[in-house]
PDB file of N, CA and C in Angstrom:
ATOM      1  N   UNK A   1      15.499  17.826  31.816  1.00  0.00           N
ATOM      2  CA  UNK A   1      15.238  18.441  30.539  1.00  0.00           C
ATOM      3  C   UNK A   1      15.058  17.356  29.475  1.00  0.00           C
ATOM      4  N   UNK A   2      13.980  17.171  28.901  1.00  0.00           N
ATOM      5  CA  UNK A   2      13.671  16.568  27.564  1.00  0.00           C
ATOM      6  C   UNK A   2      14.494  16.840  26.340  1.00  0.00           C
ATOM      7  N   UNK A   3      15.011  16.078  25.799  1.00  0.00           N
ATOM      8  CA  UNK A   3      15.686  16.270  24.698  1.00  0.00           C
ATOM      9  C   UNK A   3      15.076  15.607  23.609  1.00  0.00           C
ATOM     10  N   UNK A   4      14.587  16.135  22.489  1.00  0.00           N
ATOM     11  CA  UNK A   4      14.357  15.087  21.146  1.00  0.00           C
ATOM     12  C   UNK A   4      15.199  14.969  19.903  1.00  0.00           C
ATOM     13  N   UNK A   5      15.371  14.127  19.624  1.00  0.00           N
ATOM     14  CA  UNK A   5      16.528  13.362  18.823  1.00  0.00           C
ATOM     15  C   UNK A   5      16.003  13.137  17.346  1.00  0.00           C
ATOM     16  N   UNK A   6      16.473  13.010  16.373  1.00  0.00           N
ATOM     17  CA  UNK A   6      16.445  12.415  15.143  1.00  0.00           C
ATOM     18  C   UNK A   6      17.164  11.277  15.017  1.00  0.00           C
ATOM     19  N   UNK A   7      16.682   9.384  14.803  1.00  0.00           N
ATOM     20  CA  UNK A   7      17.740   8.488  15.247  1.00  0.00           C
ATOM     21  C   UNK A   7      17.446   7.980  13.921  1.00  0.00           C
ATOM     22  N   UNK A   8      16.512   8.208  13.026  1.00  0.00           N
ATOM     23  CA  UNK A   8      16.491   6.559  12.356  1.00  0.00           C
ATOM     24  C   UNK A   8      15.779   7.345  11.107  1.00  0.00           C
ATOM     25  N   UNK A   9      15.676   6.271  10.534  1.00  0.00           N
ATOM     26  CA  UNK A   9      14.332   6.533   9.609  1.00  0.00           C
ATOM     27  C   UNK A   9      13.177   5.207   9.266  1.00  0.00           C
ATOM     28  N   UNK A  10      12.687   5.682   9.046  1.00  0.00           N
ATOM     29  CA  UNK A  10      11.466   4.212   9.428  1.00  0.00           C
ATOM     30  C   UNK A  10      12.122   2.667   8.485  1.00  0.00           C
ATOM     31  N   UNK A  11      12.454   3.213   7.852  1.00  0.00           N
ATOM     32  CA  UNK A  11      12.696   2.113   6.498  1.00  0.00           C
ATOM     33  C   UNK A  11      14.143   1.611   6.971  1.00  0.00           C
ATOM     34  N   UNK A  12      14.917   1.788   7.941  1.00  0.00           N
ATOM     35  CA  UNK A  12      15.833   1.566   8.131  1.00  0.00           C
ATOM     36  C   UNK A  12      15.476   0.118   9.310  1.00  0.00           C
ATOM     37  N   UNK A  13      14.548   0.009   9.502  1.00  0.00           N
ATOM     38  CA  UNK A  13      14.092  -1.135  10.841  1.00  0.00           C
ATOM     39  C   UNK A  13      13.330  -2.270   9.429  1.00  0.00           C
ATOM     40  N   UNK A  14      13.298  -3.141   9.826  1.00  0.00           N
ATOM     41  CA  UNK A  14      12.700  -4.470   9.221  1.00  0.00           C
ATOM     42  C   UNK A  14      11.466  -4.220  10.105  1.00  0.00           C
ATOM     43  N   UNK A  15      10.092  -4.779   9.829  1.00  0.00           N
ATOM     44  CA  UNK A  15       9.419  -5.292  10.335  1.00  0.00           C
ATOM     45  C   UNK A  15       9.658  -6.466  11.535  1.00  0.00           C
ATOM     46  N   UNK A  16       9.038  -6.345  12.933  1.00  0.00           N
ATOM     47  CA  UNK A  16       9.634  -6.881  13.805  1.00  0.00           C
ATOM     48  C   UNK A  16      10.997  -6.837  13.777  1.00  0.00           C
ATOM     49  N   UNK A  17      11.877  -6.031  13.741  1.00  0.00           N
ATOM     50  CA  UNK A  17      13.429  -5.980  13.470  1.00  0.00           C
ATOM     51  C   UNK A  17      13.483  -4.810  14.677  1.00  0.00           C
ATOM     52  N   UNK A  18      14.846  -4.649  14.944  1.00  0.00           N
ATOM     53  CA  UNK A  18      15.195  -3.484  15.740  1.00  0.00           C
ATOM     54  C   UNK A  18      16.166  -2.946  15.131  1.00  0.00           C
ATOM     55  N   UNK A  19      16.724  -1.841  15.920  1.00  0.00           N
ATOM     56  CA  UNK A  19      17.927  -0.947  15.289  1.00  0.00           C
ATOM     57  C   UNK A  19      18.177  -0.631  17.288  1.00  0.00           C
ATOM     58  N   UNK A  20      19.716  -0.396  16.980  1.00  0.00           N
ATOM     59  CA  UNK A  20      20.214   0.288  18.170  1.00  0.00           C
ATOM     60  C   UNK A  20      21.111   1.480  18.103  1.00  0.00           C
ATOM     61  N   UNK A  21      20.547   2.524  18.885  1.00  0.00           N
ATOM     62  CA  UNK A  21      21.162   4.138  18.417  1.00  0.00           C
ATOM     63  C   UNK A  21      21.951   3.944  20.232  1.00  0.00           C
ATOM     64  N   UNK A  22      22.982   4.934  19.854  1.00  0.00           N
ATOM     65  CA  UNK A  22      23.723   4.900  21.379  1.00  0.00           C
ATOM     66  C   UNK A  22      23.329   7.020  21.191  1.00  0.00           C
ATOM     67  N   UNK A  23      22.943   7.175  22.510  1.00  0.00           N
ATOM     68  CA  UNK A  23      22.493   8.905  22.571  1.00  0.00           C
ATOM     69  C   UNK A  23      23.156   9.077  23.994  1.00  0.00           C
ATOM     70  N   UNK A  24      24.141   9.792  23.939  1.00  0.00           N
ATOM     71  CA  UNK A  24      24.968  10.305  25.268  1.00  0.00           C
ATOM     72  C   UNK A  24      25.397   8.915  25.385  1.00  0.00           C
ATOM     73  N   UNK A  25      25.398   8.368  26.772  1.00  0.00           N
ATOM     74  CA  UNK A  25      25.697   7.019  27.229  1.00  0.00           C
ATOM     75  C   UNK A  25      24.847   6.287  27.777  1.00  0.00           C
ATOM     76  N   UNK A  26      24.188   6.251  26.758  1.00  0.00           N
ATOM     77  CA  UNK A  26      22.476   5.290  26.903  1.00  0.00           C
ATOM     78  C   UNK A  26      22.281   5.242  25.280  1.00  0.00           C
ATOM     79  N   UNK A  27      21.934   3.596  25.490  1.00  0.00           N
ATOM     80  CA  UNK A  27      21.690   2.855  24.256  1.00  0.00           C
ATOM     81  C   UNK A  27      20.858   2.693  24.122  1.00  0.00           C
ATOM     82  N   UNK A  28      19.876   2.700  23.259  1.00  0.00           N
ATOM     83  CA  UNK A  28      18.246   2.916  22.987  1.00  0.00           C
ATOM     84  C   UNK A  28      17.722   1.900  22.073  1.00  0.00           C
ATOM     85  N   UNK A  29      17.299   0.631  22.230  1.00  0.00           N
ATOM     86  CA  UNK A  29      16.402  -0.106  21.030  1.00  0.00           C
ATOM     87  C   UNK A  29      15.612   0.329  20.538  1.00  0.00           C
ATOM     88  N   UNK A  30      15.202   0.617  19.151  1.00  0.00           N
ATOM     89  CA  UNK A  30      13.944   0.535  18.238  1.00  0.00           C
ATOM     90  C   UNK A  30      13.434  -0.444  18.240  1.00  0.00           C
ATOM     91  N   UNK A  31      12.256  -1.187  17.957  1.00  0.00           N
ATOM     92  CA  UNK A  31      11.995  -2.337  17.626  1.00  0.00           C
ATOM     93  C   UNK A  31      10.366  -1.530  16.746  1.00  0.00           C
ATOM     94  N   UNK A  32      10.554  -2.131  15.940  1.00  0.00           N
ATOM     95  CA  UNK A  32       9.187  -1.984  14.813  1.00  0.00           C
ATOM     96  C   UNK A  32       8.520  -3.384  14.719  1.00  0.00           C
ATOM     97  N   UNK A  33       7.188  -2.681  15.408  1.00  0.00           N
ATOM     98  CA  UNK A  33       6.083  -4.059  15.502  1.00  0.00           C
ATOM     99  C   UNK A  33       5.552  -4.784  14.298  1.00  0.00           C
ATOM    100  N   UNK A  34       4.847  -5.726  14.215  1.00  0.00           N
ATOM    101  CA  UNK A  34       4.413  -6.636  13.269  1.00  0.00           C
ATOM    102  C   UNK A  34       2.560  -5.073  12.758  1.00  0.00           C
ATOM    103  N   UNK A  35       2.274  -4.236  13.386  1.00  0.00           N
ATOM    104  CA  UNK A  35       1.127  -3.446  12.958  1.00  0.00           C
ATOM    105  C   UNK A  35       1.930  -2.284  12.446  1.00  0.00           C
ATOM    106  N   UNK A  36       3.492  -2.081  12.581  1.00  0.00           N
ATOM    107  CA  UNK A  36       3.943  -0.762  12.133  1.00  0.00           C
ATOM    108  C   UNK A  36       4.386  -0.203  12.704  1.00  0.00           C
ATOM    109  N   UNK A  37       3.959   0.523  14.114  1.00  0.00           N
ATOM    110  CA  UNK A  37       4.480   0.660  15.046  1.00  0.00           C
ATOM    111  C   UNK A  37       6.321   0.530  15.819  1.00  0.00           C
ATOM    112  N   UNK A  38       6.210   2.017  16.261  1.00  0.00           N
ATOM    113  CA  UNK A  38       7.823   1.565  16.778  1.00  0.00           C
ATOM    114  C   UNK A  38       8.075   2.173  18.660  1.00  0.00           C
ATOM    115  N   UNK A  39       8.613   1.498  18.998  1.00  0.00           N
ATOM    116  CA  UNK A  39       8.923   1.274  20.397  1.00  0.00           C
ATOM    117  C   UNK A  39      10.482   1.368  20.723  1.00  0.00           C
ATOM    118  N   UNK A  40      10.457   2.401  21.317  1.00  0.00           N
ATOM    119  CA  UNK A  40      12.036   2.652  22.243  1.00  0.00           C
ATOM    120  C   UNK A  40      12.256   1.911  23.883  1.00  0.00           C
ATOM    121  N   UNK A  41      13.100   1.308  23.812  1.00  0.00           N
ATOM    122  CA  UNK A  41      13.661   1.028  25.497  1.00  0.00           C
ATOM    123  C   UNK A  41      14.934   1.027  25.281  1.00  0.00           C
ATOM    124  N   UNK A  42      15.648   1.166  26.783  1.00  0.00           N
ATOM    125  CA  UNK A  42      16.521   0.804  27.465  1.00  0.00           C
ATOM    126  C   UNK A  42      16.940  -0.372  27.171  1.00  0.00           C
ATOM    127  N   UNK A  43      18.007  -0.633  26.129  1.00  0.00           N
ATOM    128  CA  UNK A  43      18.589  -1.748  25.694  1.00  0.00           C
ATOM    129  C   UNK A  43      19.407  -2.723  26.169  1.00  0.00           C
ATOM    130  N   UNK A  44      18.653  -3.203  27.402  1.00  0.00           N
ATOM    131  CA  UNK A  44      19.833  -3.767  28.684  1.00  0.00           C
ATOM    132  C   UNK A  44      18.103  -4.458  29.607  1.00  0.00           C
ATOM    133  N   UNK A  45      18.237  -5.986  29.323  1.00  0.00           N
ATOM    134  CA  UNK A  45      17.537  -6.175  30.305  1.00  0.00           C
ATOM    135  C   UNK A  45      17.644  -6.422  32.108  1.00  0.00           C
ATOM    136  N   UNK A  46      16.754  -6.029  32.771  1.00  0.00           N
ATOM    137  CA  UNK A  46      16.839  -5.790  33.980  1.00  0.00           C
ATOM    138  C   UNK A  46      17.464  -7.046  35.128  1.00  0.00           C
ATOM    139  N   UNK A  47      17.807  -8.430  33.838  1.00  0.00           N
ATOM    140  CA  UNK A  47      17.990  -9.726  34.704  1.00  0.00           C
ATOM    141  C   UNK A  47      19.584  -9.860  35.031  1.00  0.00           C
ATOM    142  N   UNK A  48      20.327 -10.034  33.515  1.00  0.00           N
ATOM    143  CA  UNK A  48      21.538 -10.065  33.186  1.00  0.00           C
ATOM    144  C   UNK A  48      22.372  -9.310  32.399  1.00  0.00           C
ATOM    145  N   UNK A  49      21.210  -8.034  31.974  1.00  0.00           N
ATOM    146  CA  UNK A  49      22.268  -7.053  30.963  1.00  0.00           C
ATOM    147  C   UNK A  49      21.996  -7.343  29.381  1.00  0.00           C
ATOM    148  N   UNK A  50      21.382  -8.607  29.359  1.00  0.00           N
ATOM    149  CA  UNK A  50      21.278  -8.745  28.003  1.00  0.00           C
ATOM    150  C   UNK A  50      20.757  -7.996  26.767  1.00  0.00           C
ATOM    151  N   UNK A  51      21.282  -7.900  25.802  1.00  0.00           N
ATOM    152  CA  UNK A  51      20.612  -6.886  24.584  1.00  0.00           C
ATOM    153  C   UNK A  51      19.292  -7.157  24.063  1.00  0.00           C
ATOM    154  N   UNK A  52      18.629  -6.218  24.380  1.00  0.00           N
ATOM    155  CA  UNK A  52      16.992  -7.007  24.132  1.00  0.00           C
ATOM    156  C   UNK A  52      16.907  -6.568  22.713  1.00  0.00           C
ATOM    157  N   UNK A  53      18.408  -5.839  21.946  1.00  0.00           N
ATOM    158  CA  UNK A  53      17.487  -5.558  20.643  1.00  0.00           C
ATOM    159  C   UNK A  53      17.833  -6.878  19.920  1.00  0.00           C
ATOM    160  N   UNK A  54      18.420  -7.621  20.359  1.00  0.00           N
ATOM    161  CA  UNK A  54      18.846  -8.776  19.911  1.00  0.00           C
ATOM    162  C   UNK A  54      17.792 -10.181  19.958  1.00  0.00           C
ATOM    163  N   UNK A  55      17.300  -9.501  20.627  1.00  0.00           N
ATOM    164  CA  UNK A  55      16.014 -10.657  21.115  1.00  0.00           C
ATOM    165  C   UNK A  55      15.046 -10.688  20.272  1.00  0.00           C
ATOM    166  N   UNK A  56      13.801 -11.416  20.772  1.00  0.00           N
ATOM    167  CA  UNK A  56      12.722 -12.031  19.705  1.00  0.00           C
ATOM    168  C   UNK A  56      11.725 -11.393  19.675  1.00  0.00           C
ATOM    169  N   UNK A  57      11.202 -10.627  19.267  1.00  0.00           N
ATOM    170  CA  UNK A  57       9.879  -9.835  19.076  1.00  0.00           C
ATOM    171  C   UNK A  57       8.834 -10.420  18.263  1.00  0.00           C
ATOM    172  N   UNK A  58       7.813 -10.731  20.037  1.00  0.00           N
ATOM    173  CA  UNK A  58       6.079 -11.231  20.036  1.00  0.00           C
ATOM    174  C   UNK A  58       5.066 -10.628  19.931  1.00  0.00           C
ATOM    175  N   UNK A  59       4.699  -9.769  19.352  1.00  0.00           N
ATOM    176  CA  UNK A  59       3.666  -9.230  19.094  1.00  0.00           C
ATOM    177  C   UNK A  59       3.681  -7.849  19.795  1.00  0.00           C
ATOM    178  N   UNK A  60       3.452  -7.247  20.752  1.00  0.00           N
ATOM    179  CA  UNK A  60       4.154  -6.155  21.719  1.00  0.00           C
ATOM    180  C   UNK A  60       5.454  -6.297  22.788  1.00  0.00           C
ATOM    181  N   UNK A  61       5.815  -7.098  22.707  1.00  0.00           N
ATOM    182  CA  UNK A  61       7.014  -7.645  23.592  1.00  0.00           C
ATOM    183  C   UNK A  61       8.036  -8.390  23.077  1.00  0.00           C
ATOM    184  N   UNK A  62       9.358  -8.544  23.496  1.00  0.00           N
ATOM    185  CA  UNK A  62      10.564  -8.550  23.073  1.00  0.00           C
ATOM    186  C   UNK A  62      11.040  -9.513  24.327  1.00  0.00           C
ATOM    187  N   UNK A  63      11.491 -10.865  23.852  1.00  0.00           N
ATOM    188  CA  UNK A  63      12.423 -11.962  24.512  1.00  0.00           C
ATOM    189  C   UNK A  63      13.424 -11.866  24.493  1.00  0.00           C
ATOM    190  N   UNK A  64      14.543 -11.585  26.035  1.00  0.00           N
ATOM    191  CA  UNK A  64      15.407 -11.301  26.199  1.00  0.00           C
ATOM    192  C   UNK A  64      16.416 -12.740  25.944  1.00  0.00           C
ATOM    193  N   UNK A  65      17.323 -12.430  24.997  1.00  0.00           N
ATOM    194  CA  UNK A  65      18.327 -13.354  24.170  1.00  0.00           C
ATOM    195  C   UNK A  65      18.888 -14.719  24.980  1.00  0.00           C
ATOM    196  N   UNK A  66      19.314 -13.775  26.264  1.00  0.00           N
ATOM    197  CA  UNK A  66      19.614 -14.390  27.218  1.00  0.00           C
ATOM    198  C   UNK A  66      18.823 -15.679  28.133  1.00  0.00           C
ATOM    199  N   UNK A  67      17.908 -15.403  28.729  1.00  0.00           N
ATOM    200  CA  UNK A  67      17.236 -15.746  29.263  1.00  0.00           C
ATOM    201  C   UNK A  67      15.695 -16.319  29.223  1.00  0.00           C
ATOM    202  N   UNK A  68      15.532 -15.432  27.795  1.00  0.00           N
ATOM    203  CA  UNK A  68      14.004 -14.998  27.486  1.00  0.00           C
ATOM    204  C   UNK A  68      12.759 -14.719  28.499  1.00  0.00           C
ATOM    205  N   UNK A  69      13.451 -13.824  29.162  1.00  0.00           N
ATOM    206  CA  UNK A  69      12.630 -12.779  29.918  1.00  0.00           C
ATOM    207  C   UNK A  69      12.299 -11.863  28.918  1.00  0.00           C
ATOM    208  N   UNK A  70      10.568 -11.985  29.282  1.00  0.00           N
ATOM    209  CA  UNK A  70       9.637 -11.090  28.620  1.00  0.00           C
ATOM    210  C   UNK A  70       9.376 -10.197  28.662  1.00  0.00           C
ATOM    211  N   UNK A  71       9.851  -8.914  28.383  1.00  0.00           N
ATOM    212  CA  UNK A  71       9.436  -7.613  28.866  1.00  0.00           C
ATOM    213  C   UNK A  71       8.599  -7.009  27.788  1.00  0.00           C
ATOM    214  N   UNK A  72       7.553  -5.951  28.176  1.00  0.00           N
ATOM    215  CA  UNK A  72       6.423  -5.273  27.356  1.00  0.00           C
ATOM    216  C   UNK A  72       7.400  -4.100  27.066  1.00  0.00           C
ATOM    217  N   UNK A  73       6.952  -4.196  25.923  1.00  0.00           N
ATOM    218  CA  UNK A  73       7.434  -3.016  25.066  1.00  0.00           C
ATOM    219  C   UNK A  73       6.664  -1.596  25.239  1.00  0.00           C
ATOM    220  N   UNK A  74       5.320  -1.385  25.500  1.00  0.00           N
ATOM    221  CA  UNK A  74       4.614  -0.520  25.867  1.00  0.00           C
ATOM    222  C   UNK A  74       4.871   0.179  27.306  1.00  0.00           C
ATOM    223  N   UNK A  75       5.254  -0.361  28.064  1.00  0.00           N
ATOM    224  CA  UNK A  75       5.335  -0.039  29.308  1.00  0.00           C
ATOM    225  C   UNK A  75       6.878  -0.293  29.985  1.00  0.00           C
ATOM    226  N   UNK A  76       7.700  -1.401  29.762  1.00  0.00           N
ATOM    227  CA  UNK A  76       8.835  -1.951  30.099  1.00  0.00           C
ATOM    228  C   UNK A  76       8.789  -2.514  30.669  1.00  0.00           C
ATOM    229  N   UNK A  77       7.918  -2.826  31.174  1.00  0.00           N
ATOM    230  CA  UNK A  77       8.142  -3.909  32.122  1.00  0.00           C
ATOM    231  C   UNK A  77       8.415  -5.383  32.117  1.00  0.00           C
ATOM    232  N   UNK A  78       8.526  -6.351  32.998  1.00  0.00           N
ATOM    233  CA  UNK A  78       8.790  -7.418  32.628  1.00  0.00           C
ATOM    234  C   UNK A  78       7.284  -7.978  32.913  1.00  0.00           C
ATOM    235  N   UNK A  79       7.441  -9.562  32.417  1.00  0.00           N
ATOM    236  CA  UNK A  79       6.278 -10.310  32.509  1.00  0.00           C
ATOM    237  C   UNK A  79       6.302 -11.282  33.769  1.00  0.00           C
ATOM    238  N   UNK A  80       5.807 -11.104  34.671  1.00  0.00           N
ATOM    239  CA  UNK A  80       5.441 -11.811  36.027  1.00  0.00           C
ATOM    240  C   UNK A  80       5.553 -13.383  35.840  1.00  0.00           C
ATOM    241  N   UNK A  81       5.919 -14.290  36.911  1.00  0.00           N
ATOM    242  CA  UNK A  81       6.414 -13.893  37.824  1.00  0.00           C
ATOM    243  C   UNK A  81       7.884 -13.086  38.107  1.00  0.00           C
ATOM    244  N   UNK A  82       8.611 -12.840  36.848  1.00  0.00           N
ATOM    245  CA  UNK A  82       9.946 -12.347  37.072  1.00  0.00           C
ATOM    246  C   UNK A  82       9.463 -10.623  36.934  1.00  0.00           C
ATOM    247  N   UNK A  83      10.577  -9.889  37.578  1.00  0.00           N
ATOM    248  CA  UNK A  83      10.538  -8.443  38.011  1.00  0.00           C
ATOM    249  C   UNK A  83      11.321  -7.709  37.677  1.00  0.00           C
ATOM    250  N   UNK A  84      11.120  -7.062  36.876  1.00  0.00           N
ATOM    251  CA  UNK A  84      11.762  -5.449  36.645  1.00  0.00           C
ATOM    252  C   UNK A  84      11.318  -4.583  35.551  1.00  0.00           C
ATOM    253  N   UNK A  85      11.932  -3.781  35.191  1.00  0.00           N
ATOM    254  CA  UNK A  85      11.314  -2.921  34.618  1.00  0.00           C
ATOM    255  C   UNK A  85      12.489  -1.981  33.368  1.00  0.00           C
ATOM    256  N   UNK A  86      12.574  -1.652  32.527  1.00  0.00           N
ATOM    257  CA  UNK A  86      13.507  -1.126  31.304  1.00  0.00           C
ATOM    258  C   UNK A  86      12.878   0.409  31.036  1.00  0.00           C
ATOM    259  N   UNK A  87      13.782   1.235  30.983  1.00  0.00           N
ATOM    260  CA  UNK A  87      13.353   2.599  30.234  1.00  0.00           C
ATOM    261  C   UNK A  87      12.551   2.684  28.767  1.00  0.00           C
ATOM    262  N   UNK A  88      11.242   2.887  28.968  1.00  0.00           N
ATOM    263  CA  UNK A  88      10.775   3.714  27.855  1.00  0.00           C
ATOM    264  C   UNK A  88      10.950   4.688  27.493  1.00  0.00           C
ATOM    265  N   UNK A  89      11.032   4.734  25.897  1.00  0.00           N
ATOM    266  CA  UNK A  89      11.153   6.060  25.498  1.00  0.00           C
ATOM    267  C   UNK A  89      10.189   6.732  24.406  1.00  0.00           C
ATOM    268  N   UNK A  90       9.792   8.024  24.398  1.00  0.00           N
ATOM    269  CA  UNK A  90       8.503   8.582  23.486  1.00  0.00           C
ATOM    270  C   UNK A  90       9.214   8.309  21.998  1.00  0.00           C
ATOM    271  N   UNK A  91       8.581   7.855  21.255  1.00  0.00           N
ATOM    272  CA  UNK A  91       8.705   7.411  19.874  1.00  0.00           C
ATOM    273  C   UNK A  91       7.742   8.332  18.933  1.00  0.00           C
ATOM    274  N   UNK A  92       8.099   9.584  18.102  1.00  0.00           N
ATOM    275  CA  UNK A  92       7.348  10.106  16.964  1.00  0.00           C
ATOM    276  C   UNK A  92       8.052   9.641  15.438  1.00  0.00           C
ATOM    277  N   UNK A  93       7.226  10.277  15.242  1.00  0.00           N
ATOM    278  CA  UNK A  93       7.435   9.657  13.435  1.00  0.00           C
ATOM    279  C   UNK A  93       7.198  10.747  12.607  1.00  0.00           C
ATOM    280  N   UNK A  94       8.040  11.337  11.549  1.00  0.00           N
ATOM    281  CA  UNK A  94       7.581  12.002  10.870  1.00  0.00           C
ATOM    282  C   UNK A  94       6.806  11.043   9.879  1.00  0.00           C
ATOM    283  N   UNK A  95       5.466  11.679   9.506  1.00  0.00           N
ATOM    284  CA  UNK A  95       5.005  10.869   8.263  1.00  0.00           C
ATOM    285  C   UNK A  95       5.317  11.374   6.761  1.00  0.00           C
ATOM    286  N   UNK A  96       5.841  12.368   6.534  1.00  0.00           N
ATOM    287  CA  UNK A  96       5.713  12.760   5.093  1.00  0.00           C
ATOM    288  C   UNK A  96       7.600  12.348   5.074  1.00  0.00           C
ATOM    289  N   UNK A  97       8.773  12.146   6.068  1.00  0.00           N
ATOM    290  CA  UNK A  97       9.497  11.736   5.923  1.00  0.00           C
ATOM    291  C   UNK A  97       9.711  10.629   5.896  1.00  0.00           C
ATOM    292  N   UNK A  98       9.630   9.721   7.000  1.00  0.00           N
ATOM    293  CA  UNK A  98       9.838   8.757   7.893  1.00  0.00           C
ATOM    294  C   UNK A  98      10.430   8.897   8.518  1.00  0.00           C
ATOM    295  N   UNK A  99      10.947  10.093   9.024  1.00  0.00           N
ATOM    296  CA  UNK A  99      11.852  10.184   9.883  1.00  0.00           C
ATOM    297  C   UNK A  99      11.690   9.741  11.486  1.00  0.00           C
ATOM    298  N   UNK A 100      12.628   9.164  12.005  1.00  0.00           N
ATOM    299  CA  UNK A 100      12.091   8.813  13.658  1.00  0.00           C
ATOM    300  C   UNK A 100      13.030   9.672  14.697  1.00  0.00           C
ATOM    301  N   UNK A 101      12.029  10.113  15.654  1.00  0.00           N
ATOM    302  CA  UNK A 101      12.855  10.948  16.773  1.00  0.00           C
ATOM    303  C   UNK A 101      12.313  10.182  17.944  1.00  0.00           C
ATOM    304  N   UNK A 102      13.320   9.923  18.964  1.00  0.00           N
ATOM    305  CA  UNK A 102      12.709   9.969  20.539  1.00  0.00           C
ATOM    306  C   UNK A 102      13.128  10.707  21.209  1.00  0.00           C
ATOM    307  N   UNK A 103      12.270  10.956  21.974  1.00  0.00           N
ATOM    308  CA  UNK A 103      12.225  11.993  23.458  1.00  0.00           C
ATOM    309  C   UNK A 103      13.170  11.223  24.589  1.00  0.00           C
ATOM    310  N   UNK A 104      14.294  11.869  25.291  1.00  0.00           N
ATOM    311  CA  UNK A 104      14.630  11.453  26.367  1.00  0.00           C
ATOM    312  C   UNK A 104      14.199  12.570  27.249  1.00  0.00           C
TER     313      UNK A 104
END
């Protein structure tokens, strides 16, 4: 079952900045891109656990703190040759609010 959430509000993220919402027992990064744009994952990278909202955000992708394993923000995945993969999550926006919801 899909659930959608109300977590944030747009103005609450910095540009390239993140925010971290905890929903049930799953922790969810925001990260708001350098075009506006905002992107949900699984806030735990797939190497060592590390907090990717803590990490460095490149243009669509986010360097894990730890390690700086690259994972895509669009998809989750990591950047080859290293392997794995992070939960995406659907990201809407109200526009006349700013309000932000994701879909689990």
């Amino acid at each position: 079952m899909l659930t959608k959430m109300h977590v944030a509000q747009v103005q609450d993220i910095d540009e390239q900045g993140a925010r971290t919402v905890v929903i049930g027992d799953q922790e969810v990064a925001i990260f708001r891109l350098s075009d506006g744009s905002l992107r949900a994952v699984e806030n735990r990278c797939p190497h060592k656990g590390g907090r990717l909202s803590e990490g460095m955000v490149c243009g669509s992708a986010v360097h894990c703190p730890l390690h700086d394993w690259k994972i895509y923000l669009t998809n989750g995945c990591v950047q080859e040759p290293d392997q794995g993969s992070v939960s995406v999550y659907e990201v809407e926006i109200d526009q006349a609010s700013g309000a932000i919801f994701i879909t689990l």
